[in-house]
N, C-alpha and C. Protein backbone atom coordinates (compact mmCIF):
# COMPACT_ATOMS: atom_id res chain seq x y z
N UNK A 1 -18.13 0.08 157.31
CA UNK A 1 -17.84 -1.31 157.56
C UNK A 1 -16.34 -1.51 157.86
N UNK A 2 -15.46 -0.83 157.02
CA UNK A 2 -13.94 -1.03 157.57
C UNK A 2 -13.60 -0.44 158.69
N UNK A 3 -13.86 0.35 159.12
CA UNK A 3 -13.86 1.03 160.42
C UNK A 3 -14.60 0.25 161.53
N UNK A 4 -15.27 -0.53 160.97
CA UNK A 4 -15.39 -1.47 162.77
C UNK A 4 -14.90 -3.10 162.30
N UNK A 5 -14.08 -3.16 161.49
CA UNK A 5 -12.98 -4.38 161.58
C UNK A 5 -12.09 -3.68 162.08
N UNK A 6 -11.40 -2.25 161.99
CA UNK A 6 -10.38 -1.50 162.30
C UNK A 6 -10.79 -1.88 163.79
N UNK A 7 -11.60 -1.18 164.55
CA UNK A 7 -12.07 -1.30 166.14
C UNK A 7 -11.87 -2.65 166.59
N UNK A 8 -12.62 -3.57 165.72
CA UNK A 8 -12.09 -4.70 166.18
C UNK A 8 -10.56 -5.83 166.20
N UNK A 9 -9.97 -5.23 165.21
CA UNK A 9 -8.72 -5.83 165.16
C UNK A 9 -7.80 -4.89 166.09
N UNK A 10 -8.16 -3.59 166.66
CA UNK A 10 -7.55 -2.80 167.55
C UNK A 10 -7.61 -3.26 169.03
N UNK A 11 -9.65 -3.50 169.46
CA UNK A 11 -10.06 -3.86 170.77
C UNK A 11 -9.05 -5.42 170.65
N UNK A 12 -8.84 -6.24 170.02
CA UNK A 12 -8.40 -7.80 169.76
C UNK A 12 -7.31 -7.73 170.44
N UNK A 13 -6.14 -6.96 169.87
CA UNK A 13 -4.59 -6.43 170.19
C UNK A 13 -4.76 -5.91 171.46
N UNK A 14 -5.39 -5.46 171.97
CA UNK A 14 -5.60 -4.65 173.06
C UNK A 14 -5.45 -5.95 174.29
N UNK A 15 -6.61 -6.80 173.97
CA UNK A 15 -6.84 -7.70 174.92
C UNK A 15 -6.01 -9.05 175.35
N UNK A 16 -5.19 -9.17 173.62
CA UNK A 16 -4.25 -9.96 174.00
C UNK A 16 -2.53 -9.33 174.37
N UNK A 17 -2.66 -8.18 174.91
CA UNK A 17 -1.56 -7.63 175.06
C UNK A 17 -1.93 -7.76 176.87
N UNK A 18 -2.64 -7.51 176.91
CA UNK A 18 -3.56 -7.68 178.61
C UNK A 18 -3.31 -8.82 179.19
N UNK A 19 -3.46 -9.52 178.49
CA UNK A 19 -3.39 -11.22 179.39
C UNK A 19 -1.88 -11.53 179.61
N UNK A 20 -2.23 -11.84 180.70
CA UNK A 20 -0.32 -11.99 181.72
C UNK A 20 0.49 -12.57 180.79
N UNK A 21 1.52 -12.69 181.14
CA UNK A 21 2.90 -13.23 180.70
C UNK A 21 2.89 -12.90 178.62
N UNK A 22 1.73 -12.35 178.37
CA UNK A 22 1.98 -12.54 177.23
C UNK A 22 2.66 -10.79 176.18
N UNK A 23 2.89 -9.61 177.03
CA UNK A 23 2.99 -8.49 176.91
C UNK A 23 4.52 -8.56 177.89
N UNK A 24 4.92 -9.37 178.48
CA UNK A 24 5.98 -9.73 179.51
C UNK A 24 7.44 -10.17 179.23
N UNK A 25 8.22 -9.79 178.97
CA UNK A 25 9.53 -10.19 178.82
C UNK A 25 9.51 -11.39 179.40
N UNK A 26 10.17 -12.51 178.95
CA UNK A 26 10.14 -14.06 179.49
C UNK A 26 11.39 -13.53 180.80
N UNK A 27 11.39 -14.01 181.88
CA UNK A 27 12.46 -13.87 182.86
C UNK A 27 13.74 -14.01 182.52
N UNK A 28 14.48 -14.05 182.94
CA UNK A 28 15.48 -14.27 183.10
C UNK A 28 16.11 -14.97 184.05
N UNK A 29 16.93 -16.07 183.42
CA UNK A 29 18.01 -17.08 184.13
C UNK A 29 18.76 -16.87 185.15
N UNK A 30 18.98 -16.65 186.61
CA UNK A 30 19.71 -15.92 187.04
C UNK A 30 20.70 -16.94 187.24
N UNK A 31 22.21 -16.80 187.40
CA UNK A 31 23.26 -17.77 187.32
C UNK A 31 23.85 -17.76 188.65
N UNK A 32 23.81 -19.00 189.26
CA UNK A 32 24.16 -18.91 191.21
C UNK A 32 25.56 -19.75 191.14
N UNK A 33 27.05 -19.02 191.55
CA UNK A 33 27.82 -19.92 191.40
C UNK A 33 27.84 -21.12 192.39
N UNK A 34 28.09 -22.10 192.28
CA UNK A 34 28.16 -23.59 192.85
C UNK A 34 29.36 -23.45 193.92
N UNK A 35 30.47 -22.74 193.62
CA UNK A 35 31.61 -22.92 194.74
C UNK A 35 32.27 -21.41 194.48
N UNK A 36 33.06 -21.43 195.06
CA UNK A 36 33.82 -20.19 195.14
C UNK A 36 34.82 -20.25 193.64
N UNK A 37 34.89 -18.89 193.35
CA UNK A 37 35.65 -18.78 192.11
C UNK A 37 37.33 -19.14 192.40
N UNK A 38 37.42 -19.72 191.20
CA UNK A 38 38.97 -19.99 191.41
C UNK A 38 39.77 -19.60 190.36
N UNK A 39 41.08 -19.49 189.94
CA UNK A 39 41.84 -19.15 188.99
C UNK A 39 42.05 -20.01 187.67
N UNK A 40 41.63 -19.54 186.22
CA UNK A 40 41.34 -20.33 185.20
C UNK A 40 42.41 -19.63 184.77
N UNK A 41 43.17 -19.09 184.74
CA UNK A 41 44.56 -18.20 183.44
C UNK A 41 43.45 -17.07 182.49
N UNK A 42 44.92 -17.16 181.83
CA UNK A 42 44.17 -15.80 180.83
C UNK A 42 43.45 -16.37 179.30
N UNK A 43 44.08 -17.61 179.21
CA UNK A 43 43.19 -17.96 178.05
C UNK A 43 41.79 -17.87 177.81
N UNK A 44 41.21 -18.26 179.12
CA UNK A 44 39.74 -17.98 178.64
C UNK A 44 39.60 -16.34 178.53
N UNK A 45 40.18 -15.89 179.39
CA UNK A 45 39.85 -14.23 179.39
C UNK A 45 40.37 -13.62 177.64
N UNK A 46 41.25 -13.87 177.24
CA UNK A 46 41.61 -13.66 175.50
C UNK A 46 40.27 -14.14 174.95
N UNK A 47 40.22 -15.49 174.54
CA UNK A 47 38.63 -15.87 174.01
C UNK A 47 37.38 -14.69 173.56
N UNK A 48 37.38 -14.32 174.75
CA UNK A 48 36.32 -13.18 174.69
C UNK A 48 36.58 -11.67 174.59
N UNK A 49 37.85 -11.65 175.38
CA UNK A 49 37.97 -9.84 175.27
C UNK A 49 39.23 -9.85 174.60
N UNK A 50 39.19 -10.06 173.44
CA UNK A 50 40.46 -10.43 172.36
C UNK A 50 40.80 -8.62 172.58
N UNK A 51 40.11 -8.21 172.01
CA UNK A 51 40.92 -6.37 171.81
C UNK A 51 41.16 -6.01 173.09
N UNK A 52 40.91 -6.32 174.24
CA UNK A 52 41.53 -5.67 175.60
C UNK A 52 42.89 -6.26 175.47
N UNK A 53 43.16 -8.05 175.80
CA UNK A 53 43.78 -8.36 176.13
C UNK A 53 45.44 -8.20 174.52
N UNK A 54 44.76 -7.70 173.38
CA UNK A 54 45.60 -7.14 172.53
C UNK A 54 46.04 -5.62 173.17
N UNK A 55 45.42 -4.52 173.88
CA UNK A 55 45.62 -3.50 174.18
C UNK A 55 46.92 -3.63 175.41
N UNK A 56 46.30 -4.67 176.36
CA UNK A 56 47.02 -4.47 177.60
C UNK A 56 48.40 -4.79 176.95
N UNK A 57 48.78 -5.27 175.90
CA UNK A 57 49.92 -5.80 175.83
C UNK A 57 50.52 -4.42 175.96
N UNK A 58 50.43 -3.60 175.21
CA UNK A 58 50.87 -2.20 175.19
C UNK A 58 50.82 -1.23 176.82
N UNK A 59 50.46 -1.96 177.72
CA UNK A 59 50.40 -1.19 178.96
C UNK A 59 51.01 -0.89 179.72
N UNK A 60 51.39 -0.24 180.40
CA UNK A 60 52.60 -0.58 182.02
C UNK A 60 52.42 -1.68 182.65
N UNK A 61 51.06 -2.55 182.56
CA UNK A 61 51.20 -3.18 183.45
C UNK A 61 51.67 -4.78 182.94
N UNK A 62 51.95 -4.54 181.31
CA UNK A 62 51.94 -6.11 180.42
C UNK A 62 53.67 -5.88 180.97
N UNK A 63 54.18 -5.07 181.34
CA UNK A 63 55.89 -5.30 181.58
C UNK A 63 56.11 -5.53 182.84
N UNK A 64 55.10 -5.63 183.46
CA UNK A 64 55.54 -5.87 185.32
C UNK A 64 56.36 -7.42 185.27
N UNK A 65 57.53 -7.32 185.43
CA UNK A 65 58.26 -8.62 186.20
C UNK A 65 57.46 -9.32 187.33
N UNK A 66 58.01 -10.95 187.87
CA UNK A 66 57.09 -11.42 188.76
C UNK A 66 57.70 -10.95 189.82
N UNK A 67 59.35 -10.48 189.79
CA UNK A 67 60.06 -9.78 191.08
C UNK A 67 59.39 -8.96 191.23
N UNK A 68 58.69 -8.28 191.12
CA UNK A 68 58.04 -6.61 190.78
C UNK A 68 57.07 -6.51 191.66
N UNK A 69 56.27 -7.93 192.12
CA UNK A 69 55.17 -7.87 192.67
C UNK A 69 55.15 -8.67 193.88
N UNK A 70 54.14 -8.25 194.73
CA UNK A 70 54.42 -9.11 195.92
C UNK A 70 52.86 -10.25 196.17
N UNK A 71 52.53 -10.53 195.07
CA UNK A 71 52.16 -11.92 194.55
C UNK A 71 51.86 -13.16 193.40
N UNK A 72 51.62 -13.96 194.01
CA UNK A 72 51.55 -14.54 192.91
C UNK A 72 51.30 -14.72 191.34
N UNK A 73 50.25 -14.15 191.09
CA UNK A 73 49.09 -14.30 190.40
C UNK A 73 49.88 -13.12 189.44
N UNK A 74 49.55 -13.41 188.22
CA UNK A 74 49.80 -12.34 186.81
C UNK A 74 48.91 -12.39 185.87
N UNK A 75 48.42 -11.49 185.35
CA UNK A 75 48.05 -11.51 184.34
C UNK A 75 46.08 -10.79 184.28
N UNK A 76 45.03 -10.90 183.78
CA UNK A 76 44.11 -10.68 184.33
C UNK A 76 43.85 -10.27 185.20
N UNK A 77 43.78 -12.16 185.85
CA UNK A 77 43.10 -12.47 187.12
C UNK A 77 44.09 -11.86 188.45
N UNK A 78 45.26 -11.24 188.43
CA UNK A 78 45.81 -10.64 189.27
C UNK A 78 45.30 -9.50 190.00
N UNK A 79 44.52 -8.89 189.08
CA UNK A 79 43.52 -7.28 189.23
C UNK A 79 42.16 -7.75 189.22
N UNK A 80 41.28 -8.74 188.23
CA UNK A 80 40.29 -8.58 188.27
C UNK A 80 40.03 -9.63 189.03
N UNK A 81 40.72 -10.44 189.90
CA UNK A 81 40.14 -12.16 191.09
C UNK A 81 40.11 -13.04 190.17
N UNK A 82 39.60 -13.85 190.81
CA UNK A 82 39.56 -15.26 190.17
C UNK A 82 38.32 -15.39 189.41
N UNK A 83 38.64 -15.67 188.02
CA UNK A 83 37.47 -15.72 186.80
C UNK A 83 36.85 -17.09 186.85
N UNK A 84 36.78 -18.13 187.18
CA UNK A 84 36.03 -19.35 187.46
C UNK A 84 34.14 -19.27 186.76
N UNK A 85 33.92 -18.25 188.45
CA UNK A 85 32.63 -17.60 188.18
C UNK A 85 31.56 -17.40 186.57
N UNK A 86 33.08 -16.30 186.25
CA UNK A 86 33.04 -15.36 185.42
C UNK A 86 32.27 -15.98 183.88
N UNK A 87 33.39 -17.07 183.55
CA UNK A 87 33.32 -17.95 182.39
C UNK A 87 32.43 -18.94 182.36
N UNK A 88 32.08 -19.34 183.77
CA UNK A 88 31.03 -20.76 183.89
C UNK A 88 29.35 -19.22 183.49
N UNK A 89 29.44 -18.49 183.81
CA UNK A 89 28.30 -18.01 183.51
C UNK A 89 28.03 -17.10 182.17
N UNK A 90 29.07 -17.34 181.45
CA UNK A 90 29.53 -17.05 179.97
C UNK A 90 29.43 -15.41 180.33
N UNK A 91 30.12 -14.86 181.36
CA UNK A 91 30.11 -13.41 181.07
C UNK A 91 29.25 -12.28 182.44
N UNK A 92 28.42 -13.15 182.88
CA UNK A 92 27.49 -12.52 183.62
C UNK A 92 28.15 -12.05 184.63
N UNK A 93 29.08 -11.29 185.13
CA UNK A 93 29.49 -10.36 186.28
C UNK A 93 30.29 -11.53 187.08
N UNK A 94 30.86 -11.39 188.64
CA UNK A 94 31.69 -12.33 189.46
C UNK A 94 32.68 -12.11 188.95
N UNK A 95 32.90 -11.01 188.57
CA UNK A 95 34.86 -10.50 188.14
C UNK A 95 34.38 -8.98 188.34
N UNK A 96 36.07 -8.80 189.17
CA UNK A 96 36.24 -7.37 189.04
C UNK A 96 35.85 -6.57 187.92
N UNK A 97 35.43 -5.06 188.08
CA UNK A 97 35.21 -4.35 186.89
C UNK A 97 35.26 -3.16 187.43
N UNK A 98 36.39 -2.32 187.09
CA UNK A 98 36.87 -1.20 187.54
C UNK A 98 35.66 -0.08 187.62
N UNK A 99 35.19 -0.45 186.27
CA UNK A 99 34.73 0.92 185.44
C UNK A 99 32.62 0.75 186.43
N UNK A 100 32.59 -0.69 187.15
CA UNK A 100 31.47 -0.10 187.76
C UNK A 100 31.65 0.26 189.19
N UNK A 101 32.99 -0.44 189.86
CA UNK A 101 33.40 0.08 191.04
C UNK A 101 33.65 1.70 192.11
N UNK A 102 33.47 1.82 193.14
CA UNK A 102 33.86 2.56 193.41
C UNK A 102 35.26 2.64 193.65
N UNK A 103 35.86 4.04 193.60
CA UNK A 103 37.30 3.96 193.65
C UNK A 103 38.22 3.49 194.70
N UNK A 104 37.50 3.68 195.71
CA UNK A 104 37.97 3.01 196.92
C UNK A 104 38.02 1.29 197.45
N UNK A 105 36.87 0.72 196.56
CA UNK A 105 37.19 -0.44 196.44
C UNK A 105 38.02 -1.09 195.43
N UNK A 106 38.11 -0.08 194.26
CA UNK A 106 38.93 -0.43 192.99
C UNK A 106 40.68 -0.95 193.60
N UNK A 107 40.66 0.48 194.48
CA UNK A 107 42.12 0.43 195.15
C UNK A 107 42.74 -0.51 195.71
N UNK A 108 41.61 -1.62 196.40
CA UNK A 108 41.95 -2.87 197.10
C UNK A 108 42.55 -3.84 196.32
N UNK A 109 42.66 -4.03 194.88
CA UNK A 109 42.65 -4.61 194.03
C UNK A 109 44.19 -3.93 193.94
N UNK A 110 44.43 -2.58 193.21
CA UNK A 110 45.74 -2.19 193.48
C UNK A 110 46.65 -2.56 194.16
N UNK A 111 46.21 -2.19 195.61
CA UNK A 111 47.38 -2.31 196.49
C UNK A 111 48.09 -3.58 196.93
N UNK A 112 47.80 -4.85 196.22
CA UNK A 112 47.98 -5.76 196.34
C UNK A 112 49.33 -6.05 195.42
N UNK A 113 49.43 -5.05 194.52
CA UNK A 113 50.87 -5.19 193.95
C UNK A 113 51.39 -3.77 194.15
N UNK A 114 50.83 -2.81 193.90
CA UNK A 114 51.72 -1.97 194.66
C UNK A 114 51.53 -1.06 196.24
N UNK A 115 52.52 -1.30 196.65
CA UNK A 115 52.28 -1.26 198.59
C UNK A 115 53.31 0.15 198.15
């Protein structure tokens, strides 16, 4: 007798694992930016990546003068573009990221301060 409640509480699981959407990861949100990204500073970028933006202090590149460079922009968003994107989608990609880039596009990002 326990052995065919076993079958049946097994065939049960079985069938409601079968029926759509219910064995299915719910989708996912995909985030479409509204306008082109623009420059927010580094505060929001601290907020979230507190231990990077504690590391970079220690870097070659936290001592670059603004004479030093041949633009505007410092800080972050100088290397990784304009974070706008970045923060309106709490994180979801639309910023540079070295580490998934190829190196040759990484470089474009470089050579913009040093020529």
């Amino acid at each position: 007798m326990a052995w065919r409640r076993r079958i049946l509480r097994v065939g049960a699981l079985v069938a409601l694992l079968a029926l759509p959407g219910i064995s299915q990861a719910p989708a996912k949100v995909k985030f479409v930016p509204a306008e082109p990204a623009t420059y927010v500073g580094d505060t929001p970028c601290t907020a979230c990546h507190r231990r990077l933006s504690e590391q970079y202090g220690f870097s070659v590149h936290a001592r670059i003068k603004p004479h030093e460079v041949k633009t505007d922009a410092m800080g972050c968003e100088s290397c990784h573009g304009p974070a706008s994107n970045h923060v309106a989608s709490r994180g979801k990609g639309f910023v540079g990221s070295f580490r998934e880039d190829a190196a040759q596009d990484s470089s474009k990002s470089c050579v913009t301060c040093h020529y």
